[in-house]
Protein backbone atom coordinates (compact mmCIF):
# COMPACT_ATOMS: atom_id res chain seq x y z
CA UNK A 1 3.03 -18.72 68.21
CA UNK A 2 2.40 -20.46 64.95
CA UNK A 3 -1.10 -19.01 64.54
CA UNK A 4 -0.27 -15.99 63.11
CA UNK A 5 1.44 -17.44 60.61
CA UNK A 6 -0.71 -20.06 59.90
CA UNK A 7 -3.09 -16.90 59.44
CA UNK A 8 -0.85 -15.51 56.99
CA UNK A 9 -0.04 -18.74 54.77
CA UNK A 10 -3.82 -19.53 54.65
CA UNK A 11 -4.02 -15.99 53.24
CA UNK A 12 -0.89 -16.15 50.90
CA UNK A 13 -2.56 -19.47 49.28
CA UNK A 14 -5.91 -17.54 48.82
CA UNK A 15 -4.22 -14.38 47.37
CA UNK A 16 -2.16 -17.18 44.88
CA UNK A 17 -5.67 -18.31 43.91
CA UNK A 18 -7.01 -15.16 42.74
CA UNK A 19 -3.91 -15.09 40.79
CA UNK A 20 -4.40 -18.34 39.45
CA UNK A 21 -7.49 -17.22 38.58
CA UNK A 22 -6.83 -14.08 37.00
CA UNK A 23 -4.22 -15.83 34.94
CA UNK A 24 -6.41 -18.05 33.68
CA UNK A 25 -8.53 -15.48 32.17
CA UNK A 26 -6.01 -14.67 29.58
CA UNK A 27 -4.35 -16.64 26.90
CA UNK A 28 -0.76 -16.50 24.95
CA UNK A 29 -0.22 -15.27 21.78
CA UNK A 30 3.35 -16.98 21.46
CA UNK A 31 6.10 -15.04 23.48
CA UNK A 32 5.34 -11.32 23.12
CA UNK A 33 1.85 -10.97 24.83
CA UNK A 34 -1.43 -12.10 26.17
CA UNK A 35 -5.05 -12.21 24.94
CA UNK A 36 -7.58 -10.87 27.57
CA UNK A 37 -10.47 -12.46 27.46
CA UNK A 38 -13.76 -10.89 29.06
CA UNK A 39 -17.07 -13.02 29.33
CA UNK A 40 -14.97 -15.57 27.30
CA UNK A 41 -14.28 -13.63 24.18
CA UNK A 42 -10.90 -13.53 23.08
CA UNK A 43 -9.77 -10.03 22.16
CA UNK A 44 -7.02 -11.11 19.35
CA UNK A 45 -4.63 -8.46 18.35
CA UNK A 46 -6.04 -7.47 15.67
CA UNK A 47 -9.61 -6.91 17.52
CA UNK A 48 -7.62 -4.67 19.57
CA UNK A 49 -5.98 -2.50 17.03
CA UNK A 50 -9.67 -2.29 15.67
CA UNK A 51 -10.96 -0.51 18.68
CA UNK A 52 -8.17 1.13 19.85
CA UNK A 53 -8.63 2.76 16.28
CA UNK A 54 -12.30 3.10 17.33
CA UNK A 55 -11.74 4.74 20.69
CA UNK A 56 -9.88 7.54 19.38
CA UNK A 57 -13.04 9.49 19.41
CA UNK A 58 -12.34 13.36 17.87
CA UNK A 59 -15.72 15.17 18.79
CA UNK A 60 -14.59 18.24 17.40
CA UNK A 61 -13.78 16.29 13.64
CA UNK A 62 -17.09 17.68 12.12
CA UNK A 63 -16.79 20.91 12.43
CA UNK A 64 -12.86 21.62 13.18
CA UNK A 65 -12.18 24.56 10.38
CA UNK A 66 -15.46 26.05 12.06
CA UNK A 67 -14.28 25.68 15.42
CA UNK A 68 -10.63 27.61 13.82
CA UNK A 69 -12.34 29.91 11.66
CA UNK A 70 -14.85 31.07 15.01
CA UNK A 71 -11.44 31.49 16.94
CA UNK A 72 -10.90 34.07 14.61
CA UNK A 73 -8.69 32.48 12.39
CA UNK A 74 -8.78 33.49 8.40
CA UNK A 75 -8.98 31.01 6.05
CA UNK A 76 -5.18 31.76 4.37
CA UNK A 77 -4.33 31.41 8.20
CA UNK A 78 -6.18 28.18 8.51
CA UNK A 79 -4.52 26.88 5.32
CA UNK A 80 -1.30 27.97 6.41
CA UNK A 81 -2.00 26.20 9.72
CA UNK A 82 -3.05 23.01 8.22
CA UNK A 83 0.21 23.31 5.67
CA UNK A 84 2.75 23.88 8.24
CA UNK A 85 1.51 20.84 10.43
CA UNK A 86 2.11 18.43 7.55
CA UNK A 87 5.66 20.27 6.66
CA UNK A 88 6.06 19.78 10.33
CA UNK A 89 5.49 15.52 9.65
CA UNK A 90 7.33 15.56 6.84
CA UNK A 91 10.26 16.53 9.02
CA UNK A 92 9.64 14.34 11.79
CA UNK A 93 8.78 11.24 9.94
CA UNK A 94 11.75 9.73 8.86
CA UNK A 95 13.27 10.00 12.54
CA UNK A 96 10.52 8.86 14.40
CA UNK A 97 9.79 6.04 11.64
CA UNK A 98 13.71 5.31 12.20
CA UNK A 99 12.96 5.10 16.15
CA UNK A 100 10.08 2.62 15.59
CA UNK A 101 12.43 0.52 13.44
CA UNK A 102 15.34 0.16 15.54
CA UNK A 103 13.78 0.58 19.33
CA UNK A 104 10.00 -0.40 18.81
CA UNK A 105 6.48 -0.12 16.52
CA UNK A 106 4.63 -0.38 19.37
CA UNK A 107 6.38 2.80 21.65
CA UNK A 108 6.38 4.97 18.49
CA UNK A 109 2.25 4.23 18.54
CA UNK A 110 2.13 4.82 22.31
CA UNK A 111 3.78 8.02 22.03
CA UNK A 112 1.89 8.81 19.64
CA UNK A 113 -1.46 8.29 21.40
CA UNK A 114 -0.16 10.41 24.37
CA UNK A 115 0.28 13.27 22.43
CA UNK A 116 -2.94 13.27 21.35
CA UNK A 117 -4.27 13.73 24.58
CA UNK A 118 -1.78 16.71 25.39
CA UNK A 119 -2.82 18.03 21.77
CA UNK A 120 -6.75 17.86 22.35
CA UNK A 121 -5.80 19.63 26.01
CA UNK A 122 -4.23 22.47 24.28
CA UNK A 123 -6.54 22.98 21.12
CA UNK A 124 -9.19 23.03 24.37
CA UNK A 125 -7.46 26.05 25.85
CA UNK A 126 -6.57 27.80 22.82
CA UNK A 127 -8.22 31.07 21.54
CA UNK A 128 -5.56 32.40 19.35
CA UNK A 129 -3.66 32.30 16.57
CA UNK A 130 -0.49 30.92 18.68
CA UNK A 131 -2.10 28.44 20.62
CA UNK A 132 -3.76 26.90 17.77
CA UNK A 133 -0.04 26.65 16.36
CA UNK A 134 1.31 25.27 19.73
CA UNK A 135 -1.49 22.34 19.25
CA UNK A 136 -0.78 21.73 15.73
CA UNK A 137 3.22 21.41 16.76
CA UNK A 138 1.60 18.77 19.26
CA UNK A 139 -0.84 17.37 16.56
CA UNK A 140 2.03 16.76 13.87
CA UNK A 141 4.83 15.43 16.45
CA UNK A 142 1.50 12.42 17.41
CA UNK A 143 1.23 12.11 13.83
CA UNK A 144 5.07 11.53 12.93
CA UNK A 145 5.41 8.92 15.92
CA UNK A 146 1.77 6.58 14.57
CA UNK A 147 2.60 6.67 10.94
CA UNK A 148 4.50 4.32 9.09
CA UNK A 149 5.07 2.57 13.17
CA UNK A 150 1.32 1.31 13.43
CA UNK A 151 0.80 -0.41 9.52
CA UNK A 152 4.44 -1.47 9.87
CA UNK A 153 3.68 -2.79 13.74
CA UNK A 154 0.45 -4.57 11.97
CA UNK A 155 1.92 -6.20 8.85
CA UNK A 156 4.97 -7.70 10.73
CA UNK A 157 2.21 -9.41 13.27
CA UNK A 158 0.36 -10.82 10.76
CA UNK A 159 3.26 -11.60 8.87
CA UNK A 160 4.63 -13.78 11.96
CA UNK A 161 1.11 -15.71 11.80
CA UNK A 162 1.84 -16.74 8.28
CA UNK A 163 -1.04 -13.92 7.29
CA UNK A 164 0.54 -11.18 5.26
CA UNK A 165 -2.16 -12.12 2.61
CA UNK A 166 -4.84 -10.79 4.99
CA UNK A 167 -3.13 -7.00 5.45
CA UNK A 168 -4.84 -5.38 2.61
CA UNK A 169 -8.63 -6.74 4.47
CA UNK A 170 -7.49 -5.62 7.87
CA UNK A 171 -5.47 -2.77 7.15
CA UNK A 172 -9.14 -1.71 5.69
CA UNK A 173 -10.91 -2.83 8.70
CA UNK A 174 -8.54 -1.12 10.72
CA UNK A 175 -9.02 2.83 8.51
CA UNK A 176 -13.15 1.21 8.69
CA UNK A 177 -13.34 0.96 12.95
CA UNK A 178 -11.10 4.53 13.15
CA UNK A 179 -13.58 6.11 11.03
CA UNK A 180 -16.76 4.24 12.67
CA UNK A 181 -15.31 6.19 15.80
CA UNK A 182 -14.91 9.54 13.97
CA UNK A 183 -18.59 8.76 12.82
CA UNK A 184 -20.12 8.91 16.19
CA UNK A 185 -17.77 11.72 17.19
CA UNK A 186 -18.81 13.87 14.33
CA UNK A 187 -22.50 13.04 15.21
CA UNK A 188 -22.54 13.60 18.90
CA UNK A 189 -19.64 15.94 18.38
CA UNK A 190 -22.21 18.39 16.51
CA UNK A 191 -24.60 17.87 19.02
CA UNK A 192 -22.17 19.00 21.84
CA UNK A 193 -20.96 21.83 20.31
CA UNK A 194 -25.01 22.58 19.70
CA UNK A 195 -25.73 22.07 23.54
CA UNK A 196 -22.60 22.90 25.03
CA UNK A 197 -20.57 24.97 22.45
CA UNK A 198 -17.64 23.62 20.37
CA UNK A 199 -14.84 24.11 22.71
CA UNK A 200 -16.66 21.69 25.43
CA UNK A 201 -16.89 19.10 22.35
CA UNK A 202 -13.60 19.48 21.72
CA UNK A 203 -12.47 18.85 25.78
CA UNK A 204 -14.52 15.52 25.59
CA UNK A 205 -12.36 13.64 23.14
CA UNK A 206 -8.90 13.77 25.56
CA UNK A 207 -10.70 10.72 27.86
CA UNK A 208 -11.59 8.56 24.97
CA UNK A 209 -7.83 8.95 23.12
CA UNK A 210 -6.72 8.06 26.84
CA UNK A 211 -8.62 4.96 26.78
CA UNK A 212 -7.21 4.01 23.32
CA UNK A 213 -3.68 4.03 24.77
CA UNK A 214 -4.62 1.64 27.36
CA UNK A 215 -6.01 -0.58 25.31
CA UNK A 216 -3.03 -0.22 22.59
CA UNK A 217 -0.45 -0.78 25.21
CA UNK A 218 -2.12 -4.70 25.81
CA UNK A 219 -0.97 -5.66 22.22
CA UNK A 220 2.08 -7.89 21.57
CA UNK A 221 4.99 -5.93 21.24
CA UNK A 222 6.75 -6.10 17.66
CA UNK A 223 10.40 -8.24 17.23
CA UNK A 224 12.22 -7.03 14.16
CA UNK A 225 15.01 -4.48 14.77
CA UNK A 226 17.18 -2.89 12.60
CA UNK A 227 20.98 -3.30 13.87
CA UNK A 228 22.20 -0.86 11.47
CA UNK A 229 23.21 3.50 13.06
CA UNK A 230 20.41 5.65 12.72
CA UNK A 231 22.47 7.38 9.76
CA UNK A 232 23.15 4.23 7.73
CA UNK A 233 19.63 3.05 8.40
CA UNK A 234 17.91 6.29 6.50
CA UNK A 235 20.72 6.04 3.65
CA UNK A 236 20.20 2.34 2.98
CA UNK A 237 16.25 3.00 2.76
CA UNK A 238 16.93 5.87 0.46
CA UNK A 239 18.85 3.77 -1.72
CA UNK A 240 16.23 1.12 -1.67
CA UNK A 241 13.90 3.43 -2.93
CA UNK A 242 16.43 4.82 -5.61
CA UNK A 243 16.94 0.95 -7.10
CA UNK A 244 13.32 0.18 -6.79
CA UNK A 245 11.62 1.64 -9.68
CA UNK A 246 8.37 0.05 -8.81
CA UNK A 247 8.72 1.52 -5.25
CA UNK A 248 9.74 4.93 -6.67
CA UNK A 249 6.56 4.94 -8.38
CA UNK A 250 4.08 3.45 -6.26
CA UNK A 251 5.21 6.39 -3.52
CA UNK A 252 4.64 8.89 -6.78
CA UNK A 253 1.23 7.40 -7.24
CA UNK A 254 0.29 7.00 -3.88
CA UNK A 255 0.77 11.02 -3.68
CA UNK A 256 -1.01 12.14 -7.16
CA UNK A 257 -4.01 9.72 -5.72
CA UNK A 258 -3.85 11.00 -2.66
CA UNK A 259 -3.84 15.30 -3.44
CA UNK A 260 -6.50 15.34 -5.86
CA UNK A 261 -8.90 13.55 -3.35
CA UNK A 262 -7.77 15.97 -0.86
CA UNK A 263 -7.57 19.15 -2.56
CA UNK A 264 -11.10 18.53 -2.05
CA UNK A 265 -11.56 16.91 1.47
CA UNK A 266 -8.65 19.55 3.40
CA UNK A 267 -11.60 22.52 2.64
CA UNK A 268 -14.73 20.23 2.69
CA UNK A 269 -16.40 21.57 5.73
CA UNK A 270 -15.81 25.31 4.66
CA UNK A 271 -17.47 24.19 1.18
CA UNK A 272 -20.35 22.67 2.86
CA UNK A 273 -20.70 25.52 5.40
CA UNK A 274 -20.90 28.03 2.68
CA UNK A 275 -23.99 26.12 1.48
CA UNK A 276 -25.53 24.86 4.70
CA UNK A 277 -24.85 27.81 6.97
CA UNK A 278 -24.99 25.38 10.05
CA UNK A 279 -21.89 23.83 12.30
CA UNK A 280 -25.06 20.92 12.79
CA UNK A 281 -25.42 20.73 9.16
CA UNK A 282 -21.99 20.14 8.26
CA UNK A 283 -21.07 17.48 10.87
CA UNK A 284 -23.93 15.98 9.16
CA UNK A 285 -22.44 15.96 6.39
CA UNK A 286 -19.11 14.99 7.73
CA UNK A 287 -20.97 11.77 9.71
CA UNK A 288 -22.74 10.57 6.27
CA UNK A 289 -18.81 10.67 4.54
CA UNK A 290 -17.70 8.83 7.41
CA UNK A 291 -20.14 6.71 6.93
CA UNK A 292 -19.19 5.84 3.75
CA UNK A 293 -15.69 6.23 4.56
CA UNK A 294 -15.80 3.47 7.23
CA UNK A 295 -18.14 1.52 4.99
CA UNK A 296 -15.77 1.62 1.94
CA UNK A 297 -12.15 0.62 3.91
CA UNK A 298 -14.60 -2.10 5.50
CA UNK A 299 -15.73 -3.97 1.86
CA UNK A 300 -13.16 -5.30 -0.40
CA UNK A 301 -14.15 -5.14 -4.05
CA UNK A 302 -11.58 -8.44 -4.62
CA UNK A 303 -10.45 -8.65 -8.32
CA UNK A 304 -12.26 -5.51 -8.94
CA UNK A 305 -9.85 -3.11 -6.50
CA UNK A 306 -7.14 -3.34 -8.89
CA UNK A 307 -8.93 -1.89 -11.53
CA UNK A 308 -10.03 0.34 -9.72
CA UNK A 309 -6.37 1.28 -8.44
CA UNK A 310 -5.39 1.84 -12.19
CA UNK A 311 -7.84 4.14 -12.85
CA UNK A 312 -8.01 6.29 -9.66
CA UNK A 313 -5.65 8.53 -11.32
CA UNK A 314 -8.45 9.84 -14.07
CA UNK A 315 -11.49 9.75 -11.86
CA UNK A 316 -10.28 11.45 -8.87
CA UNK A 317 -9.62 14.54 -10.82
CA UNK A 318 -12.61 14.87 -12.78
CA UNK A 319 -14.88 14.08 -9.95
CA UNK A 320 -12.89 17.20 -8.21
CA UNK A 321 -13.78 19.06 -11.39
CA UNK A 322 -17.35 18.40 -11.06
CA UNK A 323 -17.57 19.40 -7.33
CA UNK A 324 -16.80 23.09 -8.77
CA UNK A 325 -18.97 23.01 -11.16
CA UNK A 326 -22.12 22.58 -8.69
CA UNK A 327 -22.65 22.10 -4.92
CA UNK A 328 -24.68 19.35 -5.73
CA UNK A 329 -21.65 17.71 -7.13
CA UNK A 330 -20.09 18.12 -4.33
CA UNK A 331 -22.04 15.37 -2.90
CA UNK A 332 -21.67 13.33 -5.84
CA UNK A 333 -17.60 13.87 -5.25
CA UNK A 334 -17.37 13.08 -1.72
CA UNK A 335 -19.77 9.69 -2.44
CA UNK A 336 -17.64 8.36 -5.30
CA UNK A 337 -14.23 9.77 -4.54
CA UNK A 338 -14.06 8.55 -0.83
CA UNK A 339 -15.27 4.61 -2.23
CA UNK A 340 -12.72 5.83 -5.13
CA UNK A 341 -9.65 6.31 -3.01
CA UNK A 342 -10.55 3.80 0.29
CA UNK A 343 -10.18 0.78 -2.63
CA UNK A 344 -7.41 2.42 -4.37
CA UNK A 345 -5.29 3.12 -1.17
CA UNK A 346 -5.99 -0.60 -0.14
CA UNK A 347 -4.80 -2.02 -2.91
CA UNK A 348 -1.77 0.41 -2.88
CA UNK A 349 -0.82 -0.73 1.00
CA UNK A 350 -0.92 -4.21 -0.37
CA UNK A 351 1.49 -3.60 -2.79
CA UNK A 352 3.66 -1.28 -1.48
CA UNK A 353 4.21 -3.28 2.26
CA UNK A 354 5.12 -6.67 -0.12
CA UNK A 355 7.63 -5.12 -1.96
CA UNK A 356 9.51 -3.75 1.18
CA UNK A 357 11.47 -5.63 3.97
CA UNK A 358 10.87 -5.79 7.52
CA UNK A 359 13.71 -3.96 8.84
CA UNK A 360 13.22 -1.15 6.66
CA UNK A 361 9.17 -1.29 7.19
CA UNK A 362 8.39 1.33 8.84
CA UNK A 363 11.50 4.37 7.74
CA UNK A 364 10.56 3.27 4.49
CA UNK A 365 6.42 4.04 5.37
CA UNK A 366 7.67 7.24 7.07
CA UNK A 367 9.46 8.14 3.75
CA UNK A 368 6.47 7.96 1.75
CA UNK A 369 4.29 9.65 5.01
CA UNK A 370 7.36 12.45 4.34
CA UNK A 371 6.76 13.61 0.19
CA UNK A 372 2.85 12.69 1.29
CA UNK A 373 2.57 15.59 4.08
CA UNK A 374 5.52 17.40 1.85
CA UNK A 375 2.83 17.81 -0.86
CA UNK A 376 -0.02 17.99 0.88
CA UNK A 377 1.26 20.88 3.07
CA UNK A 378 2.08 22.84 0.06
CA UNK A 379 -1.21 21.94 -1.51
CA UNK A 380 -3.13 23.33 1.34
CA UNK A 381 -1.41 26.60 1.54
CA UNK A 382 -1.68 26.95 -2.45
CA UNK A 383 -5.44 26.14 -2.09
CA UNK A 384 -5.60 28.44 0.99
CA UNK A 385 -4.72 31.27 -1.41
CA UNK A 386 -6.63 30.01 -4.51
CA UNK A 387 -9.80 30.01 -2.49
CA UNK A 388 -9.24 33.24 -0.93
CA UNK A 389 -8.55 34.81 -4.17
CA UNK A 390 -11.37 32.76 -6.83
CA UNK A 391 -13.38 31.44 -4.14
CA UNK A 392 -13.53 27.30 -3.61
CA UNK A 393 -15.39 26.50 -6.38
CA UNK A 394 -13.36 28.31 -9.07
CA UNK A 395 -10.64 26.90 -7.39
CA UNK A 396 -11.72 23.28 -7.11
CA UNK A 397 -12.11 23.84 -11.36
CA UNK A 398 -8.79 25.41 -11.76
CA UNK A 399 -7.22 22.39 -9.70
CA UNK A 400 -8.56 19.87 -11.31
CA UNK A 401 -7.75 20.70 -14.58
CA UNK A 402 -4.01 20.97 -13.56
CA UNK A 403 -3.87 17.45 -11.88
CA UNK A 404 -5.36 15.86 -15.16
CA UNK A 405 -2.41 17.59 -17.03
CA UNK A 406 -0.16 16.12 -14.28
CA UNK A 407 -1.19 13.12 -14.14
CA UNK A 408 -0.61 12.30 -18.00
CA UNK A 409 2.74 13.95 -17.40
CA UNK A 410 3.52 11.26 -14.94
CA UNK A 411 1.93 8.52 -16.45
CA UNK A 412 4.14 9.34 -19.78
CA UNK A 413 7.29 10.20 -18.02
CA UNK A 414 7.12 7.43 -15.26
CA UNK A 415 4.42 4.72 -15.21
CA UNK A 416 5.09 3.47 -18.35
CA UNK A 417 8.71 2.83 -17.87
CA UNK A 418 7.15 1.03 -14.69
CA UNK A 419 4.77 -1.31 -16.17
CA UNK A 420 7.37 -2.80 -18.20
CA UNK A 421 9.46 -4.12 -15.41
């Protein structure tokens, strides 16, 4: 009668042992999560943000404005396309950087990662003008949910280990394994789309953005809430920013840095592919400034980055000048002005996340994500126009010129008055 369960027990204790067993194949990280540990290496939490920022593979990266314009898409579509999706963030960041602040980081990031699956799925299927909008929708709601959420999510971890002095070095290892990953996609992406044709490059990415949400959804959760409504929340972090001159200005700089890198880097591939004539070419291209993308967020220049920083603001714009001047410039512009900006923007995060608090972290990053995609959007769909009117390298002259101009402006009007205080 008693054999049975004897049977059963014996089985119960070996199915505890596996347990026992499995359990001891991980480690705590305080109270908010565990380490797995494969072969004996501990994957820490920030080797996991690493490469779950490598794993989200985009094949289709290298030649994407190709893979539009082949649709059938003109270019004053394609720059109204890329304009509306960062309008489209703009509008969605605060809210979803309010929703990481008072429910959690790490669900904003997770959301965020399963949209991109659902967007690659649709931009897959789509072969016209409105489903290429339906996947930028997607694209710029995945977008709203990660930014601001994931640096804020990264700082406060550190911060909680008594490391907030290391963000600037792994927020830059972080942007270095993301863009290692968008290095091999833009390689073997070009290759696919070679082979196989672009739209089956494109397909192959959803997997690899599914295994990044796996792995993101092992880190330790994030612990700081904000108590305060959703509506006093946004008001008290606008008010921060409207008694923080140095914050006020760091977002200001942050965006003049930031658009006259990318009023060459949004049209990049159509620049290159005017000169190359080849989607193979131009991922080429795109993998060697990925290359030294990844390679310049992954060295830190130390005492030199603030320099640097300071005079981002001068360089960035002429460099752009020179890219109009001669193709052969162009290379010389996406060299310098990608090691240019990765230091600058380093230095920048460092600042910018010690001179906010944790409750407000991550509305406050959204806010700046907001006047960043606010400006950017606009700049694309000016430069859409410009280029379709002048051509790009008229209009890469004719830009330029105009941010020197504003830049003085600002630095007159604004960054003095800063520097003081």
């Amino acid at each position: 009668m008693f054999e049975g369960v004897q049977e059963d027990e014996g089985e119960l204790r070996e199915s505890h042992g596996r347990r026992r067993e499995r359990i001891e194949n991980l480690t705590s990280i305080g109270d908010v999560g565990l380490v797995p540990r494969y072969g004996g290496l501990d994957l820490d939490y920030t080797t996991r943000f690493y490469l779950s920022g490598f794993l989200r593979i985009a094949f289709y990266s290298g030649f994407f404005l190709v893979y539009l314009q082949e649709i059938g898409l003109s270019k004053a579509q394609i720059g109204f396309l890329m304009g509306l999706s960062l309008i489209l963030v703009a509008l969605l960041e605060v809210p979803t950087g309010v929703v990481a602040d008072r429910v959690s980081k790490k669900l904003s990031v997770l959301l965020s990662e399963g949209l991109s699956v659902l967007y690659v799925t649709v931009l897959y299927l789509a072969s016209s003008f409105p489903m290429v909008l339906a996947s930028m929708i997607i694209a710029a709601l995945a977008t709203a949910f990660r930014t601001g959420a994931e640096t804020a999510w990264v700082y406060e971890l550190l911060s909680r280990d008594g490391r907030a002095n290391d963000y600037p070095r792994v927020y830059g290892r972080l942007r270095a394994f993301e863009l290692a990953g968008g290095l091999v996609g833009m390689i073997t992406g070009g290759m696919l789309a070679e082979t196989f044709g672009m739209r089956f490059a494109v397909l192959m990415s959803a997997p690899f953005f599914l295994l990044s949400l796996v792995l993101t959804a092992t880190i330790p959760a994030d612990t700081v809430k904000s108590r305060t409504s959703y509506m006093s929340h946004i008001f008290e972090s606008i008010d921060f920013v409207r008694s923080s001159s140095v914050v006020a200005w760091l977002i200001v700089y942050a965006n003049f840095i930031g658009l006259s890198f990318a009023a060459f880097t949004s049209f990049m591939q159509l620049y290159f592919y005017d000169v190359l004539s080849s989607v193979l070419g131009v991922s080429m291209v795109m993998a060697l400034q990925a290359v030294i993308n990844s390679a310049s967020w992954y060295i830190d220049t130390g005492k030199y980055r603030k320099w640097i920083y300071d005079k981002a603001g001068a360089i960035l714009p002429i460099l752009l000048f020179f890219a109009g001047l001669n193709e052969w410039f162009g290379f010389l512009t996406m060299i310098l002005g990608t090691f240019v900006f990765t230091q600058s923007f380093k230095e920048w995060q460092g600042r910018f996340q010690a001179a906010i608090p944790d409750e407000k972290r991550a509305t406050l990053g959204s806010l700046y994500s907001l006047t960043a995609a606010i400006t950017s959007g606009v700049l694309n769909v000016l430069l859409g126009l410009l280029f379709n009117c002048v051509g790009i390298m008229m209009g890469l002259i004719t830009t330029s010129l105009f941010m020197l101009v504003l830049g003085y402006a600002l630095q007159l009007s604004f960054g003095r008055k800063v520097s003081k205080t």
